[in-house]
Protein backbone atom coordinates (compact mmCIF):
# COMPACT_ATOMS: atom_id res chain seq x y z
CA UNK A 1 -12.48 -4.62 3.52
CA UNK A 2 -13.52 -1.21 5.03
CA UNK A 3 -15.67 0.04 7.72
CA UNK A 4 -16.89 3.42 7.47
CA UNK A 5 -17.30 3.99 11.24
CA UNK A 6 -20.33 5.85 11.50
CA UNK A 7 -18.63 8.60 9.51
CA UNK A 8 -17.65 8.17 5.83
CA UNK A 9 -14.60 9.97 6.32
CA UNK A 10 -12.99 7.58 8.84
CA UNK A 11 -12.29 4.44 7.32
CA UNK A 12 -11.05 0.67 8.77
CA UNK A 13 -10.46 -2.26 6.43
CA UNK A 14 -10.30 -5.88 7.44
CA UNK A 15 -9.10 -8.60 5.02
CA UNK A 16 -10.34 -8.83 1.65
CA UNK A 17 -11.48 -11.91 -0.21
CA UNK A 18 -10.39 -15.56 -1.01
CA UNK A 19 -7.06 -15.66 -3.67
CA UNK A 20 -7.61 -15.63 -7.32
CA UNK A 21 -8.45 -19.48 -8.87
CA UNK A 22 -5.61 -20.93 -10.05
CA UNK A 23 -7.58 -21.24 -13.33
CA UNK A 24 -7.45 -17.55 -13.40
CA UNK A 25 -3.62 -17.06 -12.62
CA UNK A 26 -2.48 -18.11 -15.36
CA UNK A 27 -3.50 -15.35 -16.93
CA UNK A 28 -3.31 -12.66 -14.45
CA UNK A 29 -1.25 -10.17 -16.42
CA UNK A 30 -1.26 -6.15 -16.13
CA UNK A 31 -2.62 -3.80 -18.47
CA UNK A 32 0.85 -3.13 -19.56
CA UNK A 33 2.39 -6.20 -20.08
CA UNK A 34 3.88 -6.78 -16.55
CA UNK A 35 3.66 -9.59 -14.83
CA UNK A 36 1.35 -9.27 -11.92
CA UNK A 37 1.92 -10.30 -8.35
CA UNK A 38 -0.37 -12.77 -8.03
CA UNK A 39 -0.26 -13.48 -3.91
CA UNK A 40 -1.56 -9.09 -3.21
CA UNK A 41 -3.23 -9.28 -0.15
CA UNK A 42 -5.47 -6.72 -0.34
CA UNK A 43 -8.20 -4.74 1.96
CA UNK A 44 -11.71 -4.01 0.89
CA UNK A 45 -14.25 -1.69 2.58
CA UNK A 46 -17.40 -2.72 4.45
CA UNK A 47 -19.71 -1.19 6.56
CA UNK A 48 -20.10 -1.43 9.59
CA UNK A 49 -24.01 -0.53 9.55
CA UNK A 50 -24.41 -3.38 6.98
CA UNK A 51 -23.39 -5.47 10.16
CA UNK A 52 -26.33 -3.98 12.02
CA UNK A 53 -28.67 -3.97 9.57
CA UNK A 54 -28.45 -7.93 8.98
CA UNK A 55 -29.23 -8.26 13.04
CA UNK A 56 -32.44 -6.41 13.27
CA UNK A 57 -35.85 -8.11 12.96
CA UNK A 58 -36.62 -8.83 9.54
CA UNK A 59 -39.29 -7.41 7.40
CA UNK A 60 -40.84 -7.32 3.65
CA UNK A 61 -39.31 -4.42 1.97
CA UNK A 62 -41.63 -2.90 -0.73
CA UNK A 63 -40.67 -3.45 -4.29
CA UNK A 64 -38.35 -1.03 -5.74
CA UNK A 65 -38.68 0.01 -9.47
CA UNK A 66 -35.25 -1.41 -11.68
CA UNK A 67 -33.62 1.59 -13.13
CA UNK A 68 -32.63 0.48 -16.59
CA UNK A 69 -28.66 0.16 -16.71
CA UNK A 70 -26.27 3.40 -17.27
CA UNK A 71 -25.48 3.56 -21.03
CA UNK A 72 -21.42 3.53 -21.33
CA UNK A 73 -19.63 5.91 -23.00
CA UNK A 74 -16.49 4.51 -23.83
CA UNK A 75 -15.08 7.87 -25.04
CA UNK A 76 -15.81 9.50 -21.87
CA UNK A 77 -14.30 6.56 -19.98
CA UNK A 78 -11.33 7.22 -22.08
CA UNK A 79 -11.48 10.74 -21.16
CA UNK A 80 -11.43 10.14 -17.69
CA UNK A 81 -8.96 7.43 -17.11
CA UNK A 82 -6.33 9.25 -19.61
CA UNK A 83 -7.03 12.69 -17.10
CA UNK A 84 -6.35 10.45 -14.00
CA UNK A 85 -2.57 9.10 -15.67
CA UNK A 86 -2.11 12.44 -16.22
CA UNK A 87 -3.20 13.87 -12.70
CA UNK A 88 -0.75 10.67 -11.47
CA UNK A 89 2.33 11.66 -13.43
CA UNK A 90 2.11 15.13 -12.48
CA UNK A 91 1.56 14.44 -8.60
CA UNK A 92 5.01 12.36 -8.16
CA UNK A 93 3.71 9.36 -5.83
CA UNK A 94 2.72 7.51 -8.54
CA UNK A 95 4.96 4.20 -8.65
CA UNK A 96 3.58 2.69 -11.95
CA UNK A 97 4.28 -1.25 -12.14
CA UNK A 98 5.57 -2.41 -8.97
CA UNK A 99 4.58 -4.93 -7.16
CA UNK A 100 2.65 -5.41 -3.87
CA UNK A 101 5.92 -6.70 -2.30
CA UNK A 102 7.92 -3.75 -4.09
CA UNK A 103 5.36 -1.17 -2.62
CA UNK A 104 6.26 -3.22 1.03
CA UNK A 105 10.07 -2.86 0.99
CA UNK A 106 9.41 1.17 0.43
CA UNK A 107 6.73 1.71 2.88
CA UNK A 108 8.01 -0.93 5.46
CA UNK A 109 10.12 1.85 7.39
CA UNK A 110 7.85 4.43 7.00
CA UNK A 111 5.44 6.42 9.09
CA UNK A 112 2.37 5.15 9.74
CA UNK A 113 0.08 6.75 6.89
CA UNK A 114 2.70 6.98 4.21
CA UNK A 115 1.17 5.82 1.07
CA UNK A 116 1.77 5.72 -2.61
CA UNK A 117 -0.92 4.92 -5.73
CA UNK A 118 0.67 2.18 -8.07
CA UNK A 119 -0.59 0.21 -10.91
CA UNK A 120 -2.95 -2.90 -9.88
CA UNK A 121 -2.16 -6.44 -10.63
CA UNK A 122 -5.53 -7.20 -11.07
CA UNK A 123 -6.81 -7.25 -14.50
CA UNK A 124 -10.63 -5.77 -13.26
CA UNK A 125 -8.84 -2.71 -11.63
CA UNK A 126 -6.48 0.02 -13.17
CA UNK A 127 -4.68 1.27 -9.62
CA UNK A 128 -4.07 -0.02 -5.71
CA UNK A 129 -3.29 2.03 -2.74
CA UNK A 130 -0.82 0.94 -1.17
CA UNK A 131 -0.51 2.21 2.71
CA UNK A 132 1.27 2.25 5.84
CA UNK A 133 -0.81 1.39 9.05
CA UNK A 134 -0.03 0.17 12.28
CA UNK A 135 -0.12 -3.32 11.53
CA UNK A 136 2.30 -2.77 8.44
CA UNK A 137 2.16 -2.23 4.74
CA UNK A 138 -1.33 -3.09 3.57
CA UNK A 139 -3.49 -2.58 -0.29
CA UNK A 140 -6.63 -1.22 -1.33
CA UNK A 141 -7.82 -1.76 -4.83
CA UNK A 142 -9.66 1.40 -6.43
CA UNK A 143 -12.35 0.56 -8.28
CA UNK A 144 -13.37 2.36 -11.49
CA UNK A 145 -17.14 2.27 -12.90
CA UNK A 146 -19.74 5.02 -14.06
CA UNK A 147 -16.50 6.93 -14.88
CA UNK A 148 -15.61 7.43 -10.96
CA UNK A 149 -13.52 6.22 -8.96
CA UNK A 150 -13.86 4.65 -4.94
CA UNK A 151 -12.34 2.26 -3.15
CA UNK A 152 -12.92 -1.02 -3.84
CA UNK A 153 -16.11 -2.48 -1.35
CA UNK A 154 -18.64 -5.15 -0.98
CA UNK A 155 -21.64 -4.90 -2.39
CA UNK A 156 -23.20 -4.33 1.18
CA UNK A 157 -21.38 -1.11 1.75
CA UNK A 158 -20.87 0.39 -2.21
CA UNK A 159 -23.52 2.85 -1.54
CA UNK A 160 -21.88 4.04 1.13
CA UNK A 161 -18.64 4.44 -0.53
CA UNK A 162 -17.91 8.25 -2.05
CA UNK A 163 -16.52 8.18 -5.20
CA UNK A 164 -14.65 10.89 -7.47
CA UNK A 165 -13.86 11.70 -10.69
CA UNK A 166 -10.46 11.05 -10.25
CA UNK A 167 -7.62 8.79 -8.18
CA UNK A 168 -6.02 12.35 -6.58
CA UNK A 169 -9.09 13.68 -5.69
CA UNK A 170 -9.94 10.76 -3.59
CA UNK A 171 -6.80 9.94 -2.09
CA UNK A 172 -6.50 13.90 -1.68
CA UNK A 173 -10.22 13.92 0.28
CA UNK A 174 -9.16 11.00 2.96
CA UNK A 175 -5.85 12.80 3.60
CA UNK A 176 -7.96 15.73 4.45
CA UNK A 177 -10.09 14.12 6.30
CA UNK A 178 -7.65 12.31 8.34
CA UNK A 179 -6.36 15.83 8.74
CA UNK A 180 -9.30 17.26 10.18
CA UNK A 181 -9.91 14.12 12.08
CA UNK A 182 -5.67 14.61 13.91
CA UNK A 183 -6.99 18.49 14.43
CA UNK A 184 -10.55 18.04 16.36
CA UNK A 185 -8.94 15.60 18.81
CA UNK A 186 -12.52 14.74 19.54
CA UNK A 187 -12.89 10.96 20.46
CA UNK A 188 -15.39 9.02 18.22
CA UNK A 189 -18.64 7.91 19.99
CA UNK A 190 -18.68 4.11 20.97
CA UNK A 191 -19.93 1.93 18.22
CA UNK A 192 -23.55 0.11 19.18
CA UNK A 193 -23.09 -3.65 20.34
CA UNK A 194 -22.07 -5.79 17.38
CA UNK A 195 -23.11 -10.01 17.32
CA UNK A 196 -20.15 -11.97 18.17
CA UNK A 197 -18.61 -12.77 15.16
CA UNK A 198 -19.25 -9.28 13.57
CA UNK A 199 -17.51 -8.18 16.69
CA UNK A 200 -14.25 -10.05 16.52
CA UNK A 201 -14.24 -8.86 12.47
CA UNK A 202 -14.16 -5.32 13.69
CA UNK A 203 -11.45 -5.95 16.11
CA UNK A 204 -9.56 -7.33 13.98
CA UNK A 205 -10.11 -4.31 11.54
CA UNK A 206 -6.86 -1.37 11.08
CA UNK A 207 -7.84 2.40 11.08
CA UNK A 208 -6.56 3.18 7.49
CA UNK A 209 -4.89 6.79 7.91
CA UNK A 210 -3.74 8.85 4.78
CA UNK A 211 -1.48 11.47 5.72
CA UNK A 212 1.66 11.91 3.64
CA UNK A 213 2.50 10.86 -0.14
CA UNK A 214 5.97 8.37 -0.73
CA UNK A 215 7.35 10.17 -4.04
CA UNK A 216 9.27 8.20 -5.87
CA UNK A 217 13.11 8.94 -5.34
CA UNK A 218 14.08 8.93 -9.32
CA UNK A 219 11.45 11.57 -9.56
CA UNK A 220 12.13 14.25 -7.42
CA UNK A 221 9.42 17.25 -7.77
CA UNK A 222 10.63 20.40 -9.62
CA UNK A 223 9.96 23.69 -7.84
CA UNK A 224 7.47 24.62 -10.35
CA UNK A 225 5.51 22.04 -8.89
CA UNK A 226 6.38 22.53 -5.58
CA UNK A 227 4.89 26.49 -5.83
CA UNK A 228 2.14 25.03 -7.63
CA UNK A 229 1.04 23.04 -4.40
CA UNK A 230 1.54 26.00 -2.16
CA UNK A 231 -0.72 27.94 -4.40
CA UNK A 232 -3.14 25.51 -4.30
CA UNK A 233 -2.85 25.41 -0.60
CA UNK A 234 -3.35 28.97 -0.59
CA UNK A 235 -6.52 29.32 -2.65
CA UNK A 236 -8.87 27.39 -4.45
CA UNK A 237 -9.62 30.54 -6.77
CA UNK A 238 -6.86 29.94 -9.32
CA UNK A 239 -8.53 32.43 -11.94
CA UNK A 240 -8.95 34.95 -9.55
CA UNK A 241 -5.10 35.28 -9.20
CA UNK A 242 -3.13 38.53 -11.13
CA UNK A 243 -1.25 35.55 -12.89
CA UNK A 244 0.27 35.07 -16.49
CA UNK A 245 -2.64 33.09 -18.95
CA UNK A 246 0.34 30.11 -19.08
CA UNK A 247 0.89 30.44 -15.57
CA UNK A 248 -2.84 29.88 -14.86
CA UNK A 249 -3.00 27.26 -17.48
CA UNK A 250 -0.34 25.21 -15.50
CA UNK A 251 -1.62 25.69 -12.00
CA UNK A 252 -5.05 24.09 -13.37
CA UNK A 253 -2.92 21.14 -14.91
CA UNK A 254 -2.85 19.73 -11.13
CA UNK A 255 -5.82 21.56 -9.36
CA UNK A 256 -4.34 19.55 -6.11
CA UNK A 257 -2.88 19.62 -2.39
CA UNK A 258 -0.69 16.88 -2.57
């Protein structure tokens, strides 16, 4: 789980929930034919103003008007998902199929905030995080619905939880915030007293930093890429540039930092 610590650009994560069933193992496969990894521990996010909330006096909320359910399109889930593989491919720290223990051995001698994207083991989700923190290698699912993507939470802190159209853009906005967060060197306000068991759940909780992609080894990137993240360093204006139509059609193939 996660804890958005007053800001929703600073995240911690604390276990996630009970094993799968073993009713459900058995047929735990991926999406691609792989066989999953059945024992991924995994993080999940929750908020730590959930905690808060549950402690105050209780009250009768009003009654809230049910929204009728979002219509899906399943062409423009298509659409989306088949723009995220492709946004994965191109960005190089995408590992595909391996396993929670394969993403371990990489990241084990790491930095701390090394991470890489990989395919999930879990048949309900598509990719997992997989990062370095100070208390070792750890997972967070990423959760897909409404065509966006956001890390996988409770339902207590969902709400809270921003989500994007794609994986890189929202592994690419915690990087930057982590970067921002290295740069202010501004210590966070304490948090407000928590009840005792809420309290030893945050202290058991890991600050989940996102600072630098693992590419994978057998796919080193080419210089055209490597130009095309300096460029999009540079500027965010793209069309603005005296470029080439193809050479403007390929920097918008990966609109990304990382």
């Amino acid at each position: 789980m996660l804890f958005p610590w007053f800001r929703s650009d600073m995240i911690l994560c604390v276990q996630g929930p009970h094993p799968l069933l073993a009713e459900e193992k058995s047929r735990r496969l991926s999406l691609r034919g792989i066989a999953a990894d059945l024992s991924e521990p995994v993080m999940q996010p929750l908020s730590v103003t959930a905690f808060q909330e549950e402690s105050a006096p209780a009250f009768v909320a009003p009654a809230l008007e049910i929204n009728s359910p979002r219509m899906r399109d399943p062409e423009e889930d298509l659409m989306c998902i088949a723009k995220t593989f492709s946004y994965l491919r191109e960005s190089g720290w995408y590992w595909g199929s391996i396993t929670a223990s394969e993403a371990k051995q990489h990241l084990q001698k790491m930095p701390e905030g090394t991470f890489l994207v990989r395919d999930s083991t879990h048949p309900s989700y598509l990719f997992t995080l997989s990062v370095k923190t100070n208390r070792g290698p750890t997972n967070v699912r990423i959760e897909y619905a409404d065509s966006k993507f956001r890390l996988d939470s409770n339902c207590l802190s969902k709400p809270r939880i921003l989500a994007f159209p794609d994986v890189v853009s929202l592994i690419q906005h915690y990087v930057m915030s982590c970067t921002m967060e290295s740069k202010n060197d501004v210590p966070y306000p304490p948090p407000s007293p928590l009840p005792p068991i809420q309290k030893e759940m945050a202290a058991a909780a890991v600050h989940l930093k996102l600072i630098r992609p693992l590419s994978r080894k057998d796919n080193a990137p080419s210089l055209q890429h490597l130009c095309r993240l300096r460029i999009n360093k540079s500027t965010a204006e793209v069309d603005q540039l005296p470029l080439p139509r193809r050479m403007g059609d390929y920097l918008k193939q990966y609109p990304f930092q990382l």
